[in-house]
N, C-alpha and C. Protein backbone atom coordinates (compact mmCIF):
# COMPACT_ATOMS: atom_id res chain seq x y z
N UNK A 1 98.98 56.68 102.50
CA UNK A 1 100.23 56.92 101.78
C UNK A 1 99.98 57.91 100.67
N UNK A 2 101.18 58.90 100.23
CA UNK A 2 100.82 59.95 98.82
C UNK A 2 102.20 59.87 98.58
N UNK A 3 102.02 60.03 97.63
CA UNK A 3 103.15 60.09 96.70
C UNK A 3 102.96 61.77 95.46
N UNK A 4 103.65 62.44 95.70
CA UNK A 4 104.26 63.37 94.75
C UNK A 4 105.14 63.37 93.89
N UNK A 5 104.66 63.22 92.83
CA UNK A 5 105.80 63.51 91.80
C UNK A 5 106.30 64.67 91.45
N UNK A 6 107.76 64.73 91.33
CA UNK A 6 107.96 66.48 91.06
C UNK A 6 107.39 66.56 89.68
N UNK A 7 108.03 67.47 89.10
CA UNK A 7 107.62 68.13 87.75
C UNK A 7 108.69 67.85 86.81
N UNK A 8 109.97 67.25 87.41
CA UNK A 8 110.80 66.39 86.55
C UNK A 8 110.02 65.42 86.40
N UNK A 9 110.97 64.57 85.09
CA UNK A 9 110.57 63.30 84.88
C UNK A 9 110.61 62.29 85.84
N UNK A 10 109.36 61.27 86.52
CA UNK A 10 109.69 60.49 87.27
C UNK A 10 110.73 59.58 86.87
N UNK A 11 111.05 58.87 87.81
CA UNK A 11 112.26 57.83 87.47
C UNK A 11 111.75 56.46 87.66
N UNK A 12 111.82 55.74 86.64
CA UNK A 12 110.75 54.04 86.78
C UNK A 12 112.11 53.33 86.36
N UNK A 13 111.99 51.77 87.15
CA UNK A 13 112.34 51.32 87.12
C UNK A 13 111.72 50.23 86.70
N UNK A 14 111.64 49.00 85.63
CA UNK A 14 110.69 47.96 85.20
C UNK A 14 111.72 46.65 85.56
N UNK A 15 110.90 45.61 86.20
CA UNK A 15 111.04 44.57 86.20
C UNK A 15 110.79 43.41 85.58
N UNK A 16 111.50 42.53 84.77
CA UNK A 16 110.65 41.75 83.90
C UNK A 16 111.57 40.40 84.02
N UNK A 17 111.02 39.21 83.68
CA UNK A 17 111.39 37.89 83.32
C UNK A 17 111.07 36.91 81.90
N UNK A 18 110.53 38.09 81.11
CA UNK A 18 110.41 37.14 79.48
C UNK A 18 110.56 37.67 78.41
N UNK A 19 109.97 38.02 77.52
CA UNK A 19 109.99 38.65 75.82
C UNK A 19 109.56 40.14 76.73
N UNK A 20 109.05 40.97 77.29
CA UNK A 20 109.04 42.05 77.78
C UNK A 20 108.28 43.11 76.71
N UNK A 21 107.24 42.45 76.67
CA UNK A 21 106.50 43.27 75.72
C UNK A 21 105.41 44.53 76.12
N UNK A 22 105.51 44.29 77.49
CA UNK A 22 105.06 45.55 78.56
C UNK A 22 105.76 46.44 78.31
N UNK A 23 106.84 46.49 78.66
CA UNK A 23 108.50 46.93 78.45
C UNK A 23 108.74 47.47 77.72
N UNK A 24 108.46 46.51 76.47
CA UNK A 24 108.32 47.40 75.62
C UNK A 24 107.70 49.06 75.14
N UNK A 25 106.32 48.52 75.92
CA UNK A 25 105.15 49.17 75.44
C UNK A 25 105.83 50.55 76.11
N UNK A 26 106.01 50.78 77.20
CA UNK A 26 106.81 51.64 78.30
C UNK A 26 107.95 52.38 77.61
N UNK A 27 108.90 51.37 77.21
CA UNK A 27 109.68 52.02 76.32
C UNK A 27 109.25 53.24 75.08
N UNK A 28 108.27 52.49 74.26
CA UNK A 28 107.67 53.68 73.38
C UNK A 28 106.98 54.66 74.09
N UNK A 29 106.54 54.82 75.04
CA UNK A 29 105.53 55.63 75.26
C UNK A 29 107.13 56.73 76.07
N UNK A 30 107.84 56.87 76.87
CA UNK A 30 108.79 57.26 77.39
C UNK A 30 109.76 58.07 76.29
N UNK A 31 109.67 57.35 74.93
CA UNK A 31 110.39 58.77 74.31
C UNK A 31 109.41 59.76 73.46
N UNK A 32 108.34 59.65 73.86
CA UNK A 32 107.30 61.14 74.28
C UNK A 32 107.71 62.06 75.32
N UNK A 33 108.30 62.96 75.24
CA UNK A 33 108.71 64.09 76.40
C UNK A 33 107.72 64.07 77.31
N UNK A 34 106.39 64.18 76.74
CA UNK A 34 105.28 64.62 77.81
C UNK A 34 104.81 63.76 77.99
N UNK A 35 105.67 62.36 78.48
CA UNK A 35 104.84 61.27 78.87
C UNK A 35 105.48 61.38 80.95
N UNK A 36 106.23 62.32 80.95
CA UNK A 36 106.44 62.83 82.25
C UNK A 36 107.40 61.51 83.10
N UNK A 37 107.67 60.44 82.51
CA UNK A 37 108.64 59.58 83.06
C UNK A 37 110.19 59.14 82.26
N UNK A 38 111.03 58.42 82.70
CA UNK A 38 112.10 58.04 82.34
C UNK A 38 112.45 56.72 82.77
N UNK A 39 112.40 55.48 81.80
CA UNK A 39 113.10 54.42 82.26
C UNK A 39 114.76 54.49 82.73
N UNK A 40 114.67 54.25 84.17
CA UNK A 40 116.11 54.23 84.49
C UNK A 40 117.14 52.92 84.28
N UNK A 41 116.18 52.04 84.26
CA UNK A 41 116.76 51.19 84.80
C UNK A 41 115.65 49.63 84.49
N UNK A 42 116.13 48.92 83.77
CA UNK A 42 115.48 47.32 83.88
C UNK A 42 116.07 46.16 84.40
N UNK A 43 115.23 45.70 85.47
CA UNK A 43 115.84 44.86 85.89
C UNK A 43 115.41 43.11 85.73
N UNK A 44 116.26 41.91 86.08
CA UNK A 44 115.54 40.73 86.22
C UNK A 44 115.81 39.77 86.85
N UNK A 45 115.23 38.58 86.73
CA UNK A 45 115.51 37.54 88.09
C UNK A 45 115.99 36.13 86.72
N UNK A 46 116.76 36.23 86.08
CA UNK A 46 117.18 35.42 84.98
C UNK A 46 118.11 36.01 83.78
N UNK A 47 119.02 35.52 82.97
CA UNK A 47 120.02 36.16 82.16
C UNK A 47 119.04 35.55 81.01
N UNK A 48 119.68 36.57 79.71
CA UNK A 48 119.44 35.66 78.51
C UNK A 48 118.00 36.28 77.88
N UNK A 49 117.08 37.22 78.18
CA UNK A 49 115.88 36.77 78.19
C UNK A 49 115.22 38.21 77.56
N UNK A 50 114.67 38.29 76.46
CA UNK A 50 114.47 39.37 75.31
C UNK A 50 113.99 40.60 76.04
N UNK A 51 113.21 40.59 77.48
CA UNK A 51 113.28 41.96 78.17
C UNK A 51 114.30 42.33 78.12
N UNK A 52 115.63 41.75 78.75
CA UNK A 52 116.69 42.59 78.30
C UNK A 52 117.43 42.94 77.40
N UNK A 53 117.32 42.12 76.50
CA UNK A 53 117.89 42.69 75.15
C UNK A 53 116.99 44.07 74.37
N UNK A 54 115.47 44.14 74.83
CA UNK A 54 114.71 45.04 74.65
C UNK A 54 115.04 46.59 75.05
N UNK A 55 115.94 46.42 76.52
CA UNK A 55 116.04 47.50 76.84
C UNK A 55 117.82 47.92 76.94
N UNK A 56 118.26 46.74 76.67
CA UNK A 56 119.80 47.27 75.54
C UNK A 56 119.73 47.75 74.64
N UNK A 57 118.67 47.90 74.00
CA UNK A 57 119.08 48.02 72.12
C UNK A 57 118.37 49.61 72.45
N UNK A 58 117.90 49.75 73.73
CA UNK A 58 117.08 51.34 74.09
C UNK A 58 118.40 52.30 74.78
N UNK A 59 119.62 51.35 75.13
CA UNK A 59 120.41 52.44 75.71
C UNK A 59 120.10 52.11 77.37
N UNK A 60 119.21 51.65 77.63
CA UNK A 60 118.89 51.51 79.20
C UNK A 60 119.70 50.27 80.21
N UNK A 61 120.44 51.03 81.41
CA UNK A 61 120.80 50.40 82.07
C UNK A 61 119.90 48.73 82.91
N UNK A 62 120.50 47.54 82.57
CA UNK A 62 120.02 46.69 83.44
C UNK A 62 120.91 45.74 84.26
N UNK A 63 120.02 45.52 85.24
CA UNK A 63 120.87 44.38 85.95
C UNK A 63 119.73 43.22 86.58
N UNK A 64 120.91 41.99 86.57
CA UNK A 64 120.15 40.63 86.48
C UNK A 64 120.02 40.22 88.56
N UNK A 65 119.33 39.95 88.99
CA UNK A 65 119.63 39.60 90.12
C UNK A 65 118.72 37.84 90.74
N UNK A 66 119.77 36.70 90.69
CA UNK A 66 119.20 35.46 90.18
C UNK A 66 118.38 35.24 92.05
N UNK A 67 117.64 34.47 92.21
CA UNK A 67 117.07 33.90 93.37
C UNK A 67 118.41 33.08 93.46
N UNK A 68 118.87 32.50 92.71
CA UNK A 68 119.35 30.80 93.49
C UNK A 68 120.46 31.52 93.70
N UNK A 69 121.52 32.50 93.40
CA UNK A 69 122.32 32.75 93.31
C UNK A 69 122.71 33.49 94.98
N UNK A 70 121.30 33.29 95.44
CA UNK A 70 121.43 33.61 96.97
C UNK A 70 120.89 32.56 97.97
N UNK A 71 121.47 32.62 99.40
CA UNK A 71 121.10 31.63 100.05
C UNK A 71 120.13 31.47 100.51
N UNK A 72 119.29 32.94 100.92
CA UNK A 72 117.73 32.73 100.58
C UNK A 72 117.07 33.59 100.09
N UNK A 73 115.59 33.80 100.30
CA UNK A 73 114.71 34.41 100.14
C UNK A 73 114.69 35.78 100.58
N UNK A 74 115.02 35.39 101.63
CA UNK A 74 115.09 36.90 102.56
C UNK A 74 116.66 37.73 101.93
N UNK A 75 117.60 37.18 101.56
CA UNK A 75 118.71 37.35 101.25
C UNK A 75 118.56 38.00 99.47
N UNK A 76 117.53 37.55 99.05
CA UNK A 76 117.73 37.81 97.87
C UNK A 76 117.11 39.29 97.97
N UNK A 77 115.79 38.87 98.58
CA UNK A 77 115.00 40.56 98.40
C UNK A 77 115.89 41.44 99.48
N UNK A 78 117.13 41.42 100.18
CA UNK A 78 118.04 42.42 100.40
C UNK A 78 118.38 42.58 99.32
N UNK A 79 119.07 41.57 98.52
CA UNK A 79 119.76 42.31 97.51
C UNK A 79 119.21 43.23 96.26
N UNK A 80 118.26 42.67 96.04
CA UNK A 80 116.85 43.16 94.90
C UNK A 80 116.89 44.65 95.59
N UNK A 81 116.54 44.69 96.78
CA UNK A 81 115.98 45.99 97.40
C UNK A 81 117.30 46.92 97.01
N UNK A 82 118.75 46.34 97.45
CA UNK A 82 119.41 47.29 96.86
C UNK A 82 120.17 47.87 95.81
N UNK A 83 119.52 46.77 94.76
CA UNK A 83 119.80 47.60 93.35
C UNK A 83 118.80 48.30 92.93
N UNK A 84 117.71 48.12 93.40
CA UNK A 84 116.43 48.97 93.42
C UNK A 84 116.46 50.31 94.09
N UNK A 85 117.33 50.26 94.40
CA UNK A 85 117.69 52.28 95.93
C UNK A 85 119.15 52.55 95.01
N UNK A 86 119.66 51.75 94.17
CA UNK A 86 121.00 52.26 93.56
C UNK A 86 120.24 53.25 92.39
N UNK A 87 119.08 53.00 91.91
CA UNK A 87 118.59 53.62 90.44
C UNK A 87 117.27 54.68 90.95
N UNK A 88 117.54 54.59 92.83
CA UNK A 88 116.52 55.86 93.06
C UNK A 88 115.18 55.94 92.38
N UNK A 89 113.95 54.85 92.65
CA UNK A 89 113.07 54.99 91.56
C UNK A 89 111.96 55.87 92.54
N UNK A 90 111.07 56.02 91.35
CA UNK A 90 109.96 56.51 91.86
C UNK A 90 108.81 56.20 91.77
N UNK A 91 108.83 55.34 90.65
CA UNK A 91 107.92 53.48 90.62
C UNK A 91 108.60 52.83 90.34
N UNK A 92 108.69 51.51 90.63
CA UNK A 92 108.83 50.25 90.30
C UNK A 92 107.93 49.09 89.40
N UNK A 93 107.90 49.38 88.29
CA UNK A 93 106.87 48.34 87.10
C UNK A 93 107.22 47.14 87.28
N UNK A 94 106.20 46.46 87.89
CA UNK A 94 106.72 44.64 87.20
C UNK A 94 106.25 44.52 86.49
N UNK A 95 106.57 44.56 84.90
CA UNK A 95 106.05 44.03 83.71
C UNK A 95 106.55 42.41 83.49
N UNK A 96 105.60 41.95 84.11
CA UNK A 96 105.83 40.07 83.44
C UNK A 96 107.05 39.93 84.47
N UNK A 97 107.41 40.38 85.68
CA UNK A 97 107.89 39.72 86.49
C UNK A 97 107.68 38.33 87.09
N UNK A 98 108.22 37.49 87.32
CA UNK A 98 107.44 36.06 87.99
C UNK A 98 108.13 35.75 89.22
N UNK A 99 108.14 36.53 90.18
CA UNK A 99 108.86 36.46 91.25
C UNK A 99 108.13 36.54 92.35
N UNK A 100 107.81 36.20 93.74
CA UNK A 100 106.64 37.53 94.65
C UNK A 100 108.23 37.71 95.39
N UNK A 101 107.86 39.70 95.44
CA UNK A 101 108.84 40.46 96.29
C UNK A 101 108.37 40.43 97.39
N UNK A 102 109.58 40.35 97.87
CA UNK A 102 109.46 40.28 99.77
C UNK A 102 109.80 41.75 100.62
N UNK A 103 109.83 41.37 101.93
CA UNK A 103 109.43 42.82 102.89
C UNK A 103 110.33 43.90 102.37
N UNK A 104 111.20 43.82 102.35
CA UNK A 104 112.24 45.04 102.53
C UNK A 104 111.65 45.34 100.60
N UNK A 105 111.95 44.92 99.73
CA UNK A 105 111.24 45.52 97.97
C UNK A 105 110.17 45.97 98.69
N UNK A 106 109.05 45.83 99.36
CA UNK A 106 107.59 46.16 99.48
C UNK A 106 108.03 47.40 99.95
N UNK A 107 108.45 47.59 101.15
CA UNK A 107 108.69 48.81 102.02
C UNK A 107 108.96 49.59 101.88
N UNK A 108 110.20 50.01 100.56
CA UNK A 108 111.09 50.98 100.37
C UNK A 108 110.19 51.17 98.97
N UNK A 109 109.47 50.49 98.39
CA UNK A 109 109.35 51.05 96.81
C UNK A 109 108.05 50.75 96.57
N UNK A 110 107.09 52.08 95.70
CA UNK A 110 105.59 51.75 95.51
C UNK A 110 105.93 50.77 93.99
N UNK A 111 105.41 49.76 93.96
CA UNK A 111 104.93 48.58 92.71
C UNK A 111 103.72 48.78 92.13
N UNK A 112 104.16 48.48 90.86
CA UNK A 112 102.73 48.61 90.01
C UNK A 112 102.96 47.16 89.41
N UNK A 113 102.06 46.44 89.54
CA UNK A 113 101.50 45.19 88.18
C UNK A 113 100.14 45.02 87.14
N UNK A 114 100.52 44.39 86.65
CA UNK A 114 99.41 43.99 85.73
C UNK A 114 99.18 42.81 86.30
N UNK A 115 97.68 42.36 85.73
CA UNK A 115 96.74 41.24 86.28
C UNK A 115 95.91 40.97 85.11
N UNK A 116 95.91 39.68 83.99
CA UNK A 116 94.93 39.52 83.03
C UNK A 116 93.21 39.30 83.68
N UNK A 117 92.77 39.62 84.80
CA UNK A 117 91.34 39.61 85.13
C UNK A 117 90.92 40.62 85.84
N UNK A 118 89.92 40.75 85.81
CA UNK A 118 89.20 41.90 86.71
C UNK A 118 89.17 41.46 88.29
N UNK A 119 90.38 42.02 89.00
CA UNK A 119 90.68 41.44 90.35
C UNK A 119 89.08 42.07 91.20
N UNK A 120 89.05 41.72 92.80
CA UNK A 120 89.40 40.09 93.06
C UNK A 120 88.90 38.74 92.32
N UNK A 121 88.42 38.91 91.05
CA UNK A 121 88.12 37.60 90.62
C UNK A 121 89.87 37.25 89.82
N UNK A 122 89.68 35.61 89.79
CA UNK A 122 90.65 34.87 89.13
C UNK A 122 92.14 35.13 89.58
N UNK A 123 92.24 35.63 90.74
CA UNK A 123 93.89 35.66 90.83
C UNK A 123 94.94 34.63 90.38
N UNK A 124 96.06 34.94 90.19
CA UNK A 124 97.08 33.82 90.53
C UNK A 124 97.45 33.66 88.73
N UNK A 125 98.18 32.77 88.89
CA UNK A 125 99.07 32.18 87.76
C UNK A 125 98.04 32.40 86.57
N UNK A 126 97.37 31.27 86.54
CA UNK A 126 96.21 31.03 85.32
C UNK A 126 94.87 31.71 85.27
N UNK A 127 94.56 32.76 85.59
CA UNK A 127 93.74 34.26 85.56
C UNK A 127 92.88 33.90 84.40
N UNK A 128 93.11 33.54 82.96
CA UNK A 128 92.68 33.58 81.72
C UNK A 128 91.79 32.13 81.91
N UNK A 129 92.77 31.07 82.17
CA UNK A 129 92.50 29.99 82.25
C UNK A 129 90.78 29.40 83.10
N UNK A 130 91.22 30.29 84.29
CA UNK A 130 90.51 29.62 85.31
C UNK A 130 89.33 30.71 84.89
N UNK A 131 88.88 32.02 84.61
CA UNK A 131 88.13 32.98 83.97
C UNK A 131 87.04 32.07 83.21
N UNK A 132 87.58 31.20 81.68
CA UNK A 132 87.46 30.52 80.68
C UNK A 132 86.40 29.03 81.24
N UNK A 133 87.02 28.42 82.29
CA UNK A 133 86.42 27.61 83.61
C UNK A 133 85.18 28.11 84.01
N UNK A 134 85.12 28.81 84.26
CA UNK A 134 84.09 29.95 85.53
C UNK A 134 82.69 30.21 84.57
N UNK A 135 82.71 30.30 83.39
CA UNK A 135 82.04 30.32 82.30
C UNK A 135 81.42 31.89 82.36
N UNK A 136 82.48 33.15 82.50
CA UNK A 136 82.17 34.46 82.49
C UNK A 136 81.70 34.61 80.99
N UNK A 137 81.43 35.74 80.83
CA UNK A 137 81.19 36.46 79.87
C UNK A 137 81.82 37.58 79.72
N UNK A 138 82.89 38.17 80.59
CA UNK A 138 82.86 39.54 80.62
C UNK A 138 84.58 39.08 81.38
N UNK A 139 85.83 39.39 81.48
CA UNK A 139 86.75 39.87 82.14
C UNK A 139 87.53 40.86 81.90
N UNK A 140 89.14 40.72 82.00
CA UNK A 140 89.72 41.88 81.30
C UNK A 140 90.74 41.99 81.97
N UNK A 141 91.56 43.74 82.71
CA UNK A 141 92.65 43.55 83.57
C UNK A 141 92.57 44.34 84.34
N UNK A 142 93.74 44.23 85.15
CA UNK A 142 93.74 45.23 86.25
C UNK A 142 95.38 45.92 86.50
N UNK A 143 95.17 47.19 86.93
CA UNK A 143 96.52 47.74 87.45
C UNK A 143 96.13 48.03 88.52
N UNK A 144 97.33 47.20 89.27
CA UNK A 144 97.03 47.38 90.66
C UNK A 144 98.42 47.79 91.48
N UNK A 145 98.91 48.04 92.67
CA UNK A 145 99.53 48.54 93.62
C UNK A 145 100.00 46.82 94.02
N UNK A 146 101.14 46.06 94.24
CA UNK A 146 101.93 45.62 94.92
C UNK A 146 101.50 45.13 96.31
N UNK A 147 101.16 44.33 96.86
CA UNK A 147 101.13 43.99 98.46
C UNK A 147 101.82 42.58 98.64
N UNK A 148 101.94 42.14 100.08
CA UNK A 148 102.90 41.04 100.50
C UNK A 148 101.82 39.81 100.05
N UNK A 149 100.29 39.79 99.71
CA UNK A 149 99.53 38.72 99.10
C UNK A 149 99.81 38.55 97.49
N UNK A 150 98.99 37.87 97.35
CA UNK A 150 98.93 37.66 95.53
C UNK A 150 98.27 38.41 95.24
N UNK A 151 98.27 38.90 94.01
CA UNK A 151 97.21 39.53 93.69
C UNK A 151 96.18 40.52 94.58
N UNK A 152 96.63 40.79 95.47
CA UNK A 152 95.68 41.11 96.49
C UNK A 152 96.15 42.80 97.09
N UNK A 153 96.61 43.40 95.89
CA UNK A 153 96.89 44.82 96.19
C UNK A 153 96.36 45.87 96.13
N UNK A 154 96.25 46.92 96.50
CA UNK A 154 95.05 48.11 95.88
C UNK A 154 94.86 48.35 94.42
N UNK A 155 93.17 48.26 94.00
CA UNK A 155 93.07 48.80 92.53
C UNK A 155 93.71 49.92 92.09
N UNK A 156 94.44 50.15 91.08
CA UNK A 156 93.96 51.42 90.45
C UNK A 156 93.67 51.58 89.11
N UNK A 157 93.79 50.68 88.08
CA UNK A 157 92.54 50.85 86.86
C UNK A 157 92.34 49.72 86.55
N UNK A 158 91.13 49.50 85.84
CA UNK A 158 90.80 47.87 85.48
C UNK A 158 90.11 48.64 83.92
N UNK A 159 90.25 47.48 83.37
CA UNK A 159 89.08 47.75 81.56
C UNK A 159 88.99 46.39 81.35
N UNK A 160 87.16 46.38 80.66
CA UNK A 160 86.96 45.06 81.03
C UNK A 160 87.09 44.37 79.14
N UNK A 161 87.40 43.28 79.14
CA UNK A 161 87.38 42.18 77.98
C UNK A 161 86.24 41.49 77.61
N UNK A 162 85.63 41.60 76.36
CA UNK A 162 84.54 40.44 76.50
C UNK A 162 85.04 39.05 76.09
N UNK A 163 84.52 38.29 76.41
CA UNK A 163 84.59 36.53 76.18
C UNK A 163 84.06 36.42 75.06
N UNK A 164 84.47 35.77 73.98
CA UNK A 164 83.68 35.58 72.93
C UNK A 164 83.43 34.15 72.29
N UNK A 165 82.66 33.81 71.89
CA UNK A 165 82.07 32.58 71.35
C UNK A 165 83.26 31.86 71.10
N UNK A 166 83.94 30.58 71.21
CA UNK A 166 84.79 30.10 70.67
C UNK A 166 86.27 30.34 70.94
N UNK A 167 86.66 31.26 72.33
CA UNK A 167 87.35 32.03 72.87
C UNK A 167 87.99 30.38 73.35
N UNK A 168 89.68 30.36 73.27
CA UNK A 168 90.46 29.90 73.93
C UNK A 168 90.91 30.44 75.05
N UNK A 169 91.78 29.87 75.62
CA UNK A 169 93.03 30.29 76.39
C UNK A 169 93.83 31.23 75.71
N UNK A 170 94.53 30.95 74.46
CA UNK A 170 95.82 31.43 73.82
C UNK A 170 94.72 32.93 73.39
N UNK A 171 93.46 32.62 72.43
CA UNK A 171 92.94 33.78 71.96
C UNK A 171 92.47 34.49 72.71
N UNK A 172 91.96 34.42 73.62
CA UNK A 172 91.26 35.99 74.83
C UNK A 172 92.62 36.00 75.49
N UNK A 173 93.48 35.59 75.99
CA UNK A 173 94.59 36.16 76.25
C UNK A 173 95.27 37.17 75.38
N UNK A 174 94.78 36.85 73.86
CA UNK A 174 96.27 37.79 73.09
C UNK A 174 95.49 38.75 73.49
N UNK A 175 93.82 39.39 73.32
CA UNK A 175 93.36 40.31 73.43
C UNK A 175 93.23 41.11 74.43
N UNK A 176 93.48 40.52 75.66
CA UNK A 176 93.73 40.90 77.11
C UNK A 176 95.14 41.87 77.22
N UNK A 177 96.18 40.81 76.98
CA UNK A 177 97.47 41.74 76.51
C UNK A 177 97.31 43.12 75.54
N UNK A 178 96.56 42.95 74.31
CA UNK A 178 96.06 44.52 74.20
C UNK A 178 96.02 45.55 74.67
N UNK A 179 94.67 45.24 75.44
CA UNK A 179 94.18 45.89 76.20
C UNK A 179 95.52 46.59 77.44
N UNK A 180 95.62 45.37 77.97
CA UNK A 180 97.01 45.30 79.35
C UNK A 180 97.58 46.30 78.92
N UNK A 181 98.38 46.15 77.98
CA UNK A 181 99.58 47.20 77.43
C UNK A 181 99.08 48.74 77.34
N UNK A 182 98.04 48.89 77.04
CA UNK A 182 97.32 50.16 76.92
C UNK A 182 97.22 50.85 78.64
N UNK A 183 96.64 50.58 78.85
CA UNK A 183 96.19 50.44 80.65
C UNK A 183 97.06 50.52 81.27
N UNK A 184 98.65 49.35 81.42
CA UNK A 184 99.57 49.77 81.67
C UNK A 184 100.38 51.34 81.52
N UNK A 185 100.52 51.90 80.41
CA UNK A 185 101.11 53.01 79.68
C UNK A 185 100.67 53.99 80.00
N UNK A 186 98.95 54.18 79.86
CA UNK A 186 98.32 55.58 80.71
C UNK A 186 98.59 55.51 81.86
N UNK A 187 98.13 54.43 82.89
CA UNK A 187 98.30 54.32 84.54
C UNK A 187 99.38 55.19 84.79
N UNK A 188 100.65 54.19 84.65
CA UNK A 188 102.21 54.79 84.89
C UNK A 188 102.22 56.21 84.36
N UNK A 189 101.69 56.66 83.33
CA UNK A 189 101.88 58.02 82.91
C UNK A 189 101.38 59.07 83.90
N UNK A 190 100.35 58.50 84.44
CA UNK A 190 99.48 59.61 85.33
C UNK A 190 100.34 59.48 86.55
N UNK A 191 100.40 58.15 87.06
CA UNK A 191 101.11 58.42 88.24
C UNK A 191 102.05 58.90 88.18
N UNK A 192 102.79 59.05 87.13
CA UNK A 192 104.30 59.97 87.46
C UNK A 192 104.12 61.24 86.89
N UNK A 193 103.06 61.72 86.29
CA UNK A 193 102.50 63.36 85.99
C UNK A 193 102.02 63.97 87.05
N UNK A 194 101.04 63.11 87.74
CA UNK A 194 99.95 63.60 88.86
C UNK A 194 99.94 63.22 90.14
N UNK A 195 100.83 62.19 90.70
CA UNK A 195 101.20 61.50 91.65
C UNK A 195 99.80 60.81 91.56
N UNK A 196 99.57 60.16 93.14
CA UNK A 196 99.15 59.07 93.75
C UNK A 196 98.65 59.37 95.40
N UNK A 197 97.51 59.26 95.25
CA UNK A 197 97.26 58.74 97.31
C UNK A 197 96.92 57.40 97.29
N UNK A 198 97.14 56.71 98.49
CA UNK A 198 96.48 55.45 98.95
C UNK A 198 96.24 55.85 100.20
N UNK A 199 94.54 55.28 100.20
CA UNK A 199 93.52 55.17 101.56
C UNK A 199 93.09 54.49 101.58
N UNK A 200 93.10 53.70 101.94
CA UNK A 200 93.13 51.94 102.72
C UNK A 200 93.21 51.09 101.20
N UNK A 201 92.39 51.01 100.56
CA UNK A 201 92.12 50.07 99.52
C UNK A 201 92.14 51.15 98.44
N UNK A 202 91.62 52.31 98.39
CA UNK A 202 91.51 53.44 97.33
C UNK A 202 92.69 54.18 96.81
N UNK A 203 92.88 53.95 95.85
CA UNK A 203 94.02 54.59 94.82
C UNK A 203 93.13 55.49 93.93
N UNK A 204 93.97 57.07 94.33
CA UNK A 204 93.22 58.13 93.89
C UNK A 204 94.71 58.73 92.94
N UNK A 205 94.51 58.95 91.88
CA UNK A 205 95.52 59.72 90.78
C UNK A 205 95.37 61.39 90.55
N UNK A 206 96.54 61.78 91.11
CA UNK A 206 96.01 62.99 91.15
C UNK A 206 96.57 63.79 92.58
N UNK A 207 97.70 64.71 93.40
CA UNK A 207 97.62 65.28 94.10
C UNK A 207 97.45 66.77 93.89
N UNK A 208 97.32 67.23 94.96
CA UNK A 208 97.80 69.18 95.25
C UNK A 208 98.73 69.10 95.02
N UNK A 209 99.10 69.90 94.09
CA UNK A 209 101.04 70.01 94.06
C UNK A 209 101.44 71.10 95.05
């Protein structure tokens, strides 16, 4: 797969379900001209919930699209998929989404997430938690590419965290999010400056224009 970005601003679309402090981060970095993207559009799977008030108070279009509010699964990611082709993206961010997207979202749109560990270690919900368990010394995060598994999508940047003496749950997490937010902001920047290939597992930044 390659992806080209023109030399306009790409068009991103972010997905989120909480305080949206990814979202945020995205937001600042986006009214930099030469950050080469444009939030079009935020979307979520719940009303009420400070991602979106984050990206009201920015002027940015959002819309809410509930699971239950459909009869299923498959029904919902039709509908997801097509407010997602109404805002024409050219990534799709899940920042703090808590949803897994199904076939038709996968197909039509490249995804980017965040991951608090150095994938494939620690997938899933509690990443920090189960890390903390494992008795590492060393984790951190990952930006990765979207697939129909958990966690289980192509790399494309990781930076690692150290564990430190006396390290909770709540405290190597805040520092992870740090990090995350940073990592997040360049990634997305490049990919929508420089595009993207994928070869099998390898995410390369960067085409021939």
């Amino acid at each position: 797969m390659e992806c080209t970005v023109s030399r306009q601003a790409a068009r991103l679309v972010i997905l989120v379900s909480g305080s949206g402090t990814n979202l945020q981060a995205l937001l600042d970095a986006v009214s930099d001209d030469g950050y080469g993207a444009a939030i079009v559009a935020v979307g979520a799977d719940r009303d009420g919930i400070e991602g979106l008030a984050r990206a009201e108070r920015a002027g940015v279009p959002t819309f809410v699209e509930r699971v239950k509010a459909h009869p299923s699964r498959e029904a919902w990611d039709e509908a997801l998929a097509s407010r997602l082709a109404e805002h024409r993206p050219d990534l799709v961010v899940s920042a703090g989404f808590m949803k897994i997207l199904g076939p038709r979202v996968l197909k039509e749109n490249s995804i980017v997430n965040t991951h608090p560990a150095l994938l494939p270690s620690f997938p899933g919900a509690h990443a920090v938690r189960d890390a903390l368990a494992y008795g590492v010394k060393v984790t951190g995060c990952t930006v990765h590419l979207v697939d129909a598994g958990v966690d289980t999508g192509p790399v494309i940047a990781q930076e690692a965290v150290e564990v430190l003496p006396g390290d909770d749950e709540s405290s190597l997490h805040e520092r992870i999010k740090v990090v995350e937010r940073r990592l997040l902001v360049q990634t997305v920047g490049r990919m929508a400056r420089e595009g993207f290939t994928v070869t099998g597992r390898e995410v390369s930044l960067g085409v021939t224009r």
